[in-house]
PDB file of N, CA and C in Angstrom:
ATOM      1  N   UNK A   1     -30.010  37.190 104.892  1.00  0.00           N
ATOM      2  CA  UNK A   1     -30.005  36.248 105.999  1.00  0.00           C
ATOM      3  C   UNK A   1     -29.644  34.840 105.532  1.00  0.00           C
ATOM      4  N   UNK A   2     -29.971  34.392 104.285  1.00  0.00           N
ATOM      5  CA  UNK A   2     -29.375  33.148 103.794  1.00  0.00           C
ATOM      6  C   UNK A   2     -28.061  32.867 104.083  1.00  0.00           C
ATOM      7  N   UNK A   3     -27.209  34.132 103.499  1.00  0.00           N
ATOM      8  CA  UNK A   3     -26.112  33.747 103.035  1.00  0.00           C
ATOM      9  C   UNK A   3     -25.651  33.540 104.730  1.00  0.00           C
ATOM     10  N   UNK A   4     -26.138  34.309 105.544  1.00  0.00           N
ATOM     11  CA  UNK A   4     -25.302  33.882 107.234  1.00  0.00           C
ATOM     12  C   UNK A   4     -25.761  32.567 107.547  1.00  0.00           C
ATOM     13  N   UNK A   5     -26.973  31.898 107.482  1.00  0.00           N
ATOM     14  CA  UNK A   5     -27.186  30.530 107.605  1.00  0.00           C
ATOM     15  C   UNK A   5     -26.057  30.149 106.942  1.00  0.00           C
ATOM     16  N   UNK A   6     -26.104  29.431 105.087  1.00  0.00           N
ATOM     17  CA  UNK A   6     -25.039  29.207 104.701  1.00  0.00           C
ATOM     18  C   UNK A   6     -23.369  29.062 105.414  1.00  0.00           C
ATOM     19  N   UNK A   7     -23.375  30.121 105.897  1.00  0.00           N
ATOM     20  CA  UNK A   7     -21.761  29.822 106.209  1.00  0.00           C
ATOM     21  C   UNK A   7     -21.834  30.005 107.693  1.00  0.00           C
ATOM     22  N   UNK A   8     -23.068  29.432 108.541  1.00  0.00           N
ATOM     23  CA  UNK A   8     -23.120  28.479 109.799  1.00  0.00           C
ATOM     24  C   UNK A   8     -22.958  27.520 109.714  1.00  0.00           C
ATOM     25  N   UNK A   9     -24.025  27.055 108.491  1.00  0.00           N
ATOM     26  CA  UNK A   9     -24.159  25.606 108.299  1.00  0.00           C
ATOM     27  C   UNK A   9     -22.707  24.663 107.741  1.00  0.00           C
ATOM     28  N   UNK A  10     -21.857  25.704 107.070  1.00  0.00           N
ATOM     29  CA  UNK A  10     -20.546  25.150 106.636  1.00  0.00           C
ATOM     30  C   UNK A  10     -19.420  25.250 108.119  1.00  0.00           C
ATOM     31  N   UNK A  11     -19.584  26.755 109.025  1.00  0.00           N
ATOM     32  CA  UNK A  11     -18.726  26.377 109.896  1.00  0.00           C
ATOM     33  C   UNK A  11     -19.367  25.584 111.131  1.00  0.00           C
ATOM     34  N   UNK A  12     -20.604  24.711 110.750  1.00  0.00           N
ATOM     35  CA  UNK A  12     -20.992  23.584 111.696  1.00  0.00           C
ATOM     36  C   UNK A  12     -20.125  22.230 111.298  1.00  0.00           C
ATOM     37  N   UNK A  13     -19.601  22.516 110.178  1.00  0.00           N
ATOM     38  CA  UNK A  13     -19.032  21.168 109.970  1.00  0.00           C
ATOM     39  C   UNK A  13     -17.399  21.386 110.203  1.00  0.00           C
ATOM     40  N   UNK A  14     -16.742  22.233 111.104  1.00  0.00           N
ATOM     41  CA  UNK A  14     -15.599  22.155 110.745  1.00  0.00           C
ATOM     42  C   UNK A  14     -15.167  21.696 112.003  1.00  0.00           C
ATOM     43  N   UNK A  15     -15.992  21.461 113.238  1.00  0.00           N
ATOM     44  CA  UNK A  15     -15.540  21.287 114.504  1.00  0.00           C
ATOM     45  C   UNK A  15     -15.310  19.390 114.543  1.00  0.00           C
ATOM     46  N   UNK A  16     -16.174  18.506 114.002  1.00  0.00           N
ATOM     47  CA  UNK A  16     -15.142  17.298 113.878  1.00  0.00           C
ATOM     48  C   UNK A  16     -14.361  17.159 113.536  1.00  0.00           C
ATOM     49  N   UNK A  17     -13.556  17.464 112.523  1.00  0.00           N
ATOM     50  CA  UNK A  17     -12.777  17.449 111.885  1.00  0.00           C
ATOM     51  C   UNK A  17     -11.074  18.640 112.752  1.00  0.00           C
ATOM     52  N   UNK A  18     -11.208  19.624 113.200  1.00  0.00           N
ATOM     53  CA  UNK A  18     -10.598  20.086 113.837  1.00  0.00           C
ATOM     54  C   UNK A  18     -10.292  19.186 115.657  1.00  0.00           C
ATOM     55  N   UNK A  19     -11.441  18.911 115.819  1.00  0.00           N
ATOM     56  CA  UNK A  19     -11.077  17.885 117.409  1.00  0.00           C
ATOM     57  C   UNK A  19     -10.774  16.604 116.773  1.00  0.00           C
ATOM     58  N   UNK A  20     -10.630  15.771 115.778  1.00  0.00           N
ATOM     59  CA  UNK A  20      -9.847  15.134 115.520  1.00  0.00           C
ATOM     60  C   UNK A  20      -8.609  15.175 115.304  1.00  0.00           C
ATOM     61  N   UNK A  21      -8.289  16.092 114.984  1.00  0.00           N
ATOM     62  CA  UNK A  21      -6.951  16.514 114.713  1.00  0.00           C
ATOM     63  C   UNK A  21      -5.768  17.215 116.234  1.00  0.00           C
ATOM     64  N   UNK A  22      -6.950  17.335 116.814  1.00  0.00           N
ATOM     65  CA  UNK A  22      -6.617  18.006 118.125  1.00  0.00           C
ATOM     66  C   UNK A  22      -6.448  16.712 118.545  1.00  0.00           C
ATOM     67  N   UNK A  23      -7.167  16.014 118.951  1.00  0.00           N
ATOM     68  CA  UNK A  23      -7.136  14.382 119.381  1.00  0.00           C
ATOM     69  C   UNK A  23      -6.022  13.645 119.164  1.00  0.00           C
ATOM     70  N   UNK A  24      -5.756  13.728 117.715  1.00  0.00           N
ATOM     71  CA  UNK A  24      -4.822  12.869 117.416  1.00  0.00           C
ATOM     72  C   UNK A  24      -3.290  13.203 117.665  1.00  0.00           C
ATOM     73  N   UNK A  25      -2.841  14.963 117.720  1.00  0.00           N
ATOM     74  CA  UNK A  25      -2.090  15.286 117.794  1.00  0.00           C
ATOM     75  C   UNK A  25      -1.683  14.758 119.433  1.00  0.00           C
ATOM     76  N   UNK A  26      -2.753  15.025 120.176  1.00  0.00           N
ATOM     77  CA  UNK A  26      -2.483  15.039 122.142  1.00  0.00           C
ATOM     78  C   UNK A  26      -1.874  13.331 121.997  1.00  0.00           C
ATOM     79  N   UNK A  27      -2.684  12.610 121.194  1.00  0.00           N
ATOM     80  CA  UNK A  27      -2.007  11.109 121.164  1.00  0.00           C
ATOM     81  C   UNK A  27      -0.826  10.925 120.997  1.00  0.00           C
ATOM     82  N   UNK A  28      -0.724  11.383 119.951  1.00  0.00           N
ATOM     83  CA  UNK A  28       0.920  11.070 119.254  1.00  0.00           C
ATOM     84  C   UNK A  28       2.195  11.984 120.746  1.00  0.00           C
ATOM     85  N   UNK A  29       1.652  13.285 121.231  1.00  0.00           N
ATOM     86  CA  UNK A  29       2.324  13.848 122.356  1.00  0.00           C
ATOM     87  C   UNK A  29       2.164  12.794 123.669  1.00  0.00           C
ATOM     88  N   UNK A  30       1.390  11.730 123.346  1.00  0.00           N
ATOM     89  CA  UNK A  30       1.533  10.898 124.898  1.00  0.00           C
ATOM     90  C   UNK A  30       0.705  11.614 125.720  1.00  0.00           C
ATOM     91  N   UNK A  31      -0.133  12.840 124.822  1.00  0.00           N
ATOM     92  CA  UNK A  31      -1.407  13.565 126.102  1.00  0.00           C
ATOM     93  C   UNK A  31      -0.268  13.751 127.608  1.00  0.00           C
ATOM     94  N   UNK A  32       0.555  14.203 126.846  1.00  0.00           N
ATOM     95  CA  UNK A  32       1.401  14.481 128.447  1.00  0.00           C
ATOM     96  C   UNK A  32       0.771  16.000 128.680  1.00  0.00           C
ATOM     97  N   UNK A  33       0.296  17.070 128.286  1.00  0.00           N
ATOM     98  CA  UNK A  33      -0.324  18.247 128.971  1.00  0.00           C
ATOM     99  C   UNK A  33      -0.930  17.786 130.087  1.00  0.00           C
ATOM    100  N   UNK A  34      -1.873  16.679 130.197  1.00  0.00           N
ATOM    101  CA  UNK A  34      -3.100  17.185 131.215  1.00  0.00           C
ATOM    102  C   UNK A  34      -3.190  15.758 131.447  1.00  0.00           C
ATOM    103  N   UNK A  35      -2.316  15.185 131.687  1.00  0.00           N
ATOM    104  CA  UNK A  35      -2.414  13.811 131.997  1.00  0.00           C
ATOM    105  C   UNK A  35      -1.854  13.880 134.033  1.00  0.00           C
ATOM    106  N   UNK A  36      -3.112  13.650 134.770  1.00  0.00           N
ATOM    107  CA  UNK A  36      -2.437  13.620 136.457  1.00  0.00           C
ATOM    108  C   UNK A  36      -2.057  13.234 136.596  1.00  0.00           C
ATOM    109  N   UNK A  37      -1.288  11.048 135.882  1.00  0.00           N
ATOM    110  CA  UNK A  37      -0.272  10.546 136.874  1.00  0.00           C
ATOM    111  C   UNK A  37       0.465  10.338 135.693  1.00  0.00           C
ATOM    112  N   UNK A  38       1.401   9.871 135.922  1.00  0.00           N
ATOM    113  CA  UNK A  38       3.219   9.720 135.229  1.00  0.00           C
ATOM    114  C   UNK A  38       2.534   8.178 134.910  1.00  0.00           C
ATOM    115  N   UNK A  39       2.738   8.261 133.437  1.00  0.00           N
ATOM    116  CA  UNK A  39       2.383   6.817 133.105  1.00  0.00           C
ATOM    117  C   UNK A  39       1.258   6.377 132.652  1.00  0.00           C
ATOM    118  N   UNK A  40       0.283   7.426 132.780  1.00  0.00           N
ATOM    119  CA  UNK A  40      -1.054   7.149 132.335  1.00  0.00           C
ATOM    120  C   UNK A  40      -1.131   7.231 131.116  1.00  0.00           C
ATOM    121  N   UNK A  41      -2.145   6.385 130.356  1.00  0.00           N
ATOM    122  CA  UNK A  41      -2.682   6.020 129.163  1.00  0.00           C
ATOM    123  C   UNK A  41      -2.996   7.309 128.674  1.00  0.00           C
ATOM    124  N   UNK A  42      -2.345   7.569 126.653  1.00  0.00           N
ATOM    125  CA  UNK A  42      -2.326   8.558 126.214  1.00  0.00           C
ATOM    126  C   UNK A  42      -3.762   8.754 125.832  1.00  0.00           C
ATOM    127  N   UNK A  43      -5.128   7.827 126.188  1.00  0.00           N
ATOM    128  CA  UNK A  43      -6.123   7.815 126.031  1.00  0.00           C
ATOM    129  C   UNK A  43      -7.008   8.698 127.107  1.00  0.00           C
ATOM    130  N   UNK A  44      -6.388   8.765 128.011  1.00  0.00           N
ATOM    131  CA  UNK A  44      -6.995   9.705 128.990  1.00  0.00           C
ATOM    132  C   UNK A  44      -7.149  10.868 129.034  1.00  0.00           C
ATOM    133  N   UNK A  45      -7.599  11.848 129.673  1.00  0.00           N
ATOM    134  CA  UNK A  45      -7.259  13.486 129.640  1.00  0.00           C
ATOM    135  C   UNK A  45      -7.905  13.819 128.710  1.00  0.00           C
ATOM    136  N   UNK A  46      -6.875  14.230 127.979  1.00  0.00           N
ATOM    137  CA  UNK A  46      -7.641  15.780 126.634  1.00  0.00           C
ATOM    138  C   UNK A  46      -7.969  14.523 125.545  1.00  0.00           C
ATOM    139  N   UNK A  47      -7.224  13.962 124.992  1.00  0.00           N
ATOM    140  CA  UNK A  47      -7.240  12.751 124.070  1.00  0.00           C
ATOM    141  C   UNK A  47      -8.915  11.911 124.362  1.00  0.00           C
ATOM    142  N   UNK A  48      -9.160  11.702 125.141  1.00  0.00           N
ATOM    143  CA  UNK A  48     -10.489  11.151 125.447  1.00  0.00           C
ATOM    144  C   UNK A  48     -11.475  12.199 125.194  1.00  0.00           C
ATOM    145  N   UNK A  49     -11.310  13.487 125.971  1.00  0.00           N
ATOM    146  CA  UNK A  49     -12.428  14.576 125.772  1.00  0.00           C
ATOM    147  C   UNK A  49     -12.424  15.178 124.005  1.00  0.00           C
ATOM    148  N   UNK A  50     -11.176  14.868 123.407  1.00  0.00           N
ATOM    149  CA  UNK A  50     -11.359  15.670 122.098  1.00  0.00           C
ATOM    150  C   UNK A  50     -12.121  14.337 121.464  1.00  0.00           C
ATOM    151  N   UNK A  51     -12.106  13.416 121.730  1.00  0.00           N
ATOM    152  CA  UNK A  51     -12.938  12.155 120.751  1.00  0.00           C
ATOM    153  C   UNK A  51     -14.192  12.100 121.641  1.00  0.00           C
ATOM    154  N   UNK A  52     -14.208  12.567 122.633  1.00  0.00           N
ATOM    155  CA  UNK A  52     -16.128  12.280 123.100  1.00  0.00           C
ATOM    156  C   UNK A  52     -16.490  13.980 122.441  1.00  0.00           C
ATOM    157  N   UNK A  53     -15.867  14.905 122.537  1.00  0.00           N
ATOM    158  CA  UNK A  53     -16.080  16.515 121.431  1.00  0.00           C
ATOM    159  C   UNK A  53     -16.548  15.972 119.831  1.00  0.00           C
ATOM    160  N   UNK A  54     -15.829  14.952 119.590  1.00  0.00           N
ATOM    161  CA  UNK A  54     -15.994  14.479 118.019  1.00  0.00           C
ATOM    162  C   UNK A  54     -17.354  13.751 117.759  1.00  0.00           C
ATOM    163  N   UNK A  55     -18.064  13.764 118.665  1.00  0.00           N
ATOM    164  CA  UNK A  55     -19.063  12.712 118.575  1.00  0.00           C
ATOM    165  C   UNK A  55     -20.108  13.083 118.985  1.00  0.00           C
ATOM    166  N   UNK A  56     -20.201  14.461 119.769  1.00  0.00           N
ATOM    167  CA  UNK A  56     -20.931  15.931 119.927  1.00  0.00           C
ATOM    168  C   UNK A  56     -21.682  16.343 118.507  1.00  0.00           C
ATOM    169  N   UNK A  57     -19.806  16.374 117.636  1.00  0.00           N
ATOM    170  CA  UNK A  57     -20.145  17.276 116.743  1.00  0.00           C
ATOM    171  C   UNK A  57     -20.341  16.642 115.688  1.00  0.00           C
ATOM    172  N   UNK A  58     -21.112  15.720 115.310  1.00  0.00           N
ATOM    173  CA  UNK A  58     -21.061  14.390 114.487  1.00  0.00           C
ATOM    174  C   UNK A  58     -22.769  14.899 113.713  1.00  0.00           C
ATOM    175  N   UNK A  59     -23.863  15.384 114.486  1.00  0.00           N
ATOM    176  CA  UNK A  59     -25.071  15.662 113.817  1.00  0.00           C
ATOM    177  C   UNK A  59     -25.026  16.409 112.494  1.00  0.00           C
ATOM    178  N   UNK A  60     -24.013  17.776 112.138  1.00  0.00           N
ATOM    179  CA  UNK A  60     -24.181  18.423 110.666  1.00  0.00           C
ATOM    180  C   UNK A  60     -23.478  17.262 110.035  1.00  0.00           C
ATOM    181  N   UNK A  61     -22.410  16.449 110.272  1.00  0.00           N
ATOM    182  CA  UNK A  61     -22.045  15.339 109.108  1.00  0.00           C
ATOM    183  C   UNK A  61     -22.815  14.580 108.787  1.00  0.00           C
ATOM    184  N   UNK A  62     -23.956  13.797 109.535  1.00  0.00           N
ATOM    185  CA  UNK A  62     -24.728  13.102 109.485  1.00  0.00           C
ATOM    186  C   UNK A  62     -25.828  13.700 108.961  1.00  0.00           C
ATOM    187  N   UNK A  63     -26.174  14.891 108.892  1.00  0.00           N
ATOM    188  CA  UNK A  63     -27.147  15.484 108.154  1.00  0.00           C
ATOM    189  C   UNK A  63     -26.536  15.143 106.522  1.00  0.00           C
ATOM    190  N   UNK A  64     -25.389  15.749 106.543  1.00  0.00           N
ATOM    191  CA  UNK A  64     -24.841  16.079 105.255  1.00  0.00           C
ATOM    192  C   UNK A  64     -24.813  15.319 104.410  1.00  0.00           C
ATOM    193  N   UNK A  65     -24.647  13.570 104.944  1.00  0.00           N
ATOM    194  CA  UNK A  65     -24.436  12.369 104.656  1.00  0.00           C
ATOM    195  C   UNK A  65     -25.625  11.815 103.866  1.00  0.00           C
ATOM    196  N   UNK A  66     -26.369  11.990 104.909  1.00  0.00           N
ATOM    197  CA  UNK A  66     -27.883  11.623 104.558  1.00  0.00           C
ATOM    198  C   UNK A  66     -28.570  12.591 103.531  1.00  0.00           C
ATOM    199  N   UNK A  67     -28.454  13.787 103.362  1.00  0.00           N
ATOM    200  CA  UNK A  67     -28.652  14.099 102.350  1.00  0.00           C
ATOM    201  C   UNK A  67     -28.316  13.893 100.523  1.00  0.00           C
ATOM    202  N   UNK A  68     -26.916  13.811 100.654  1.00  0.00           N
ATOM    203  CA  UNK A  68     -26.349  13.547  99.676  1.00  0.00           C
ATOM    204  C   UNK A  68     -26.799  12.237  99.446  1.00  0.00           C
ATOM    205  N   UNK A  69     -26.780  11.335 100.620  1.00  0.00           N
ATOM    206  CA  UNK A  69     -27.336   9.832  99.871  1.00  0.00           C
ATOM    207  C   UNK A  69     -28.991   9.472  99.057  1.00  0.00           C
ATOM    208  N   UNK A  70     -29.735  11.064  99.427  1.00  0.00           N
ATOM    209  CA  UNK A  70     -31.347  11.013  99.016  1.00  0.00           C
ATOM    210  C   UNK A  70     -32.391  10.321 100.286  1.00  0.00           C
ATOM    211  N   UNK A  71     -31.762  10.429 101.376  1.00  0.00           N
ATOM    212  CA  UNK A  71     -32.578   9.903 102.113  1.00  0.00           C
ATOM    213  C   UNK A  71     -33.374  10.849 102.347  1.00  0.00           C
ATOM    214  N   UNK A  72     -35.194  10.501 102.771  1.00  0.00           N
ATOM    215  CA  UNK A  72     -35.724  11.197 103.160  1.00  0.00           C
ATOM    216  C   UNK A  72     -35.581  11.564 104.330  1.00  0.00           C
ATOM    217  N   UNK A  73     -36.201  13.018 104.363  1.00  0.00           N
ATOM    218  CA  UNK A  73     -35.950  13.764 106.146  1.00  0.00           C
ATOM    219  C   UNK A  73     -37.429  13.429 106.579  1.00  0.00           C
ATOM    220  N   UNK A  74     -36.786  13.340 108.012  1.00  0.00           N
ATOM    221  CA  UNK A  74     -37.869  13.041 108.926  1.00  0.00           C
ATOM    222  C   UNK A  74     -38.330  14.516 108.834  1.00  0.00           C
ATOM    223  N   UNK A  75     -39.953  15.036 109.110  1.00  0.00           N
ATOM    224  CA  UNK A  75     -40.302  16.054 108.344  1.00  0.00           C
ATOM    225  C   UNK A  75     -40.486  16.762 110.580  1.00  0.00           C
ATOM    226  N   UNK A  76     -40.259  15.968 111.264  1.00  0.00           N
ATOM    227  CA  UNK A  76     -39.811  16.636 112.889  1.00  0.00           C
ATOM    228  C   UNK A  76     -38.502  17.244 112.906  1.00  0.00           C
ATOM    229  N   UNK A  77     -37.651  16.424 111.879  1.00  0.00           N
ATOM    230  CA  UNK A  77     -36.431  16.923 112.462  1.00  0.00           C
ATOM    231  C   UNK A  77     -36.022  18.067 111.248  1.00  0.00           C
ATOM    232  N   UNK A  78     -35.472  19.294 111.951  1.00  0.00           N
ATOM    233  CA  UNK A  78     -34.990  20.693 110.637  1.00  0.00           C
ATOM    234  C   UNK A  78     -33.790  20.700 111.382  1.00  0.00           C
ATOM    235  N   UNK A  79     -33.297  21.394 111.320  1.00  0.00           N
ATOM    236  CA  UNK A  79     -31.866  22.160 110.798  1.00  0.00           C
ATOM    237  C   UNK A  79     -31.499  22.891 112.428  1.00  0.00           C
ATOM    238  N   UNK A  80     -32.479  23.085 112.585  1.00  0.00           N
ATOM    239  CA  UNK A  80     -32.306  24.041 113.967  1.00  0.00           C
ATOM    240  C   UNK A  80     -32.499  22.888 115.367  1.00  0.00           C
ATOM    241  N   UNK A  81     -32.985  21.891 115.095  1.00  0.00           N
ATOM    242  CA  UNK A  81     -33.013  21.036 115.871  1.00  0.00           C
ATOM    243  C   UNK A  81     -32.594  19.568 115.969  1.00  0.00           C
ATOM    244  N   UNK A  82     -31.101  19.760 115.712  1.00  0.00           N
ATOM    245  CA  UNK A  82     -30.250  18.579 116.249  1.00  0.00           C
ATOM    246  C   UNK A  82     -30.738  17.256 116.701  1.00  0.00           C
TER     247      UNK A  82
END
């Protein structure tokens, strides 16, 4: 059962990093997929939802962060509760 934690806990970290990239790509396209009016800001649409997605998925980095730096854990907050 470790080893399936383990490689949750690694594919918890791959979803910022993938909606950034999703993000950035819809930018550079002018977010013309899913954009409703002709002319609208490439910030709107999918481009906005993949950077508010990025910021969702921001808690395993911030775990990860804080660990590596030696900070202590708050002894409420584990692993299972975000």
């Amino acid at each position: 059962m470790t080893m399936a934690k383990d490689y949750a806990g690694w594919l918890s970290l791959t979803a910022s990093p993938i909606f950034a990239i999703m993000a950035a790509m819809t930018a550079q396209d002018g977010g013309s997929l899913c954009l409703s009016a002709p002319g609208a800001s490439p910030m709107s649409g999918m481009t906005g939802m993949y950077l508010l997605m990025i910021i969702f998925h921001l808690p395993p980095w911030l775990r990860l962060i804080a660990r590596s730096a030696g900070s202590p854990r708050n002894p409420s907050f584990t692993e299972n509760n975000p």
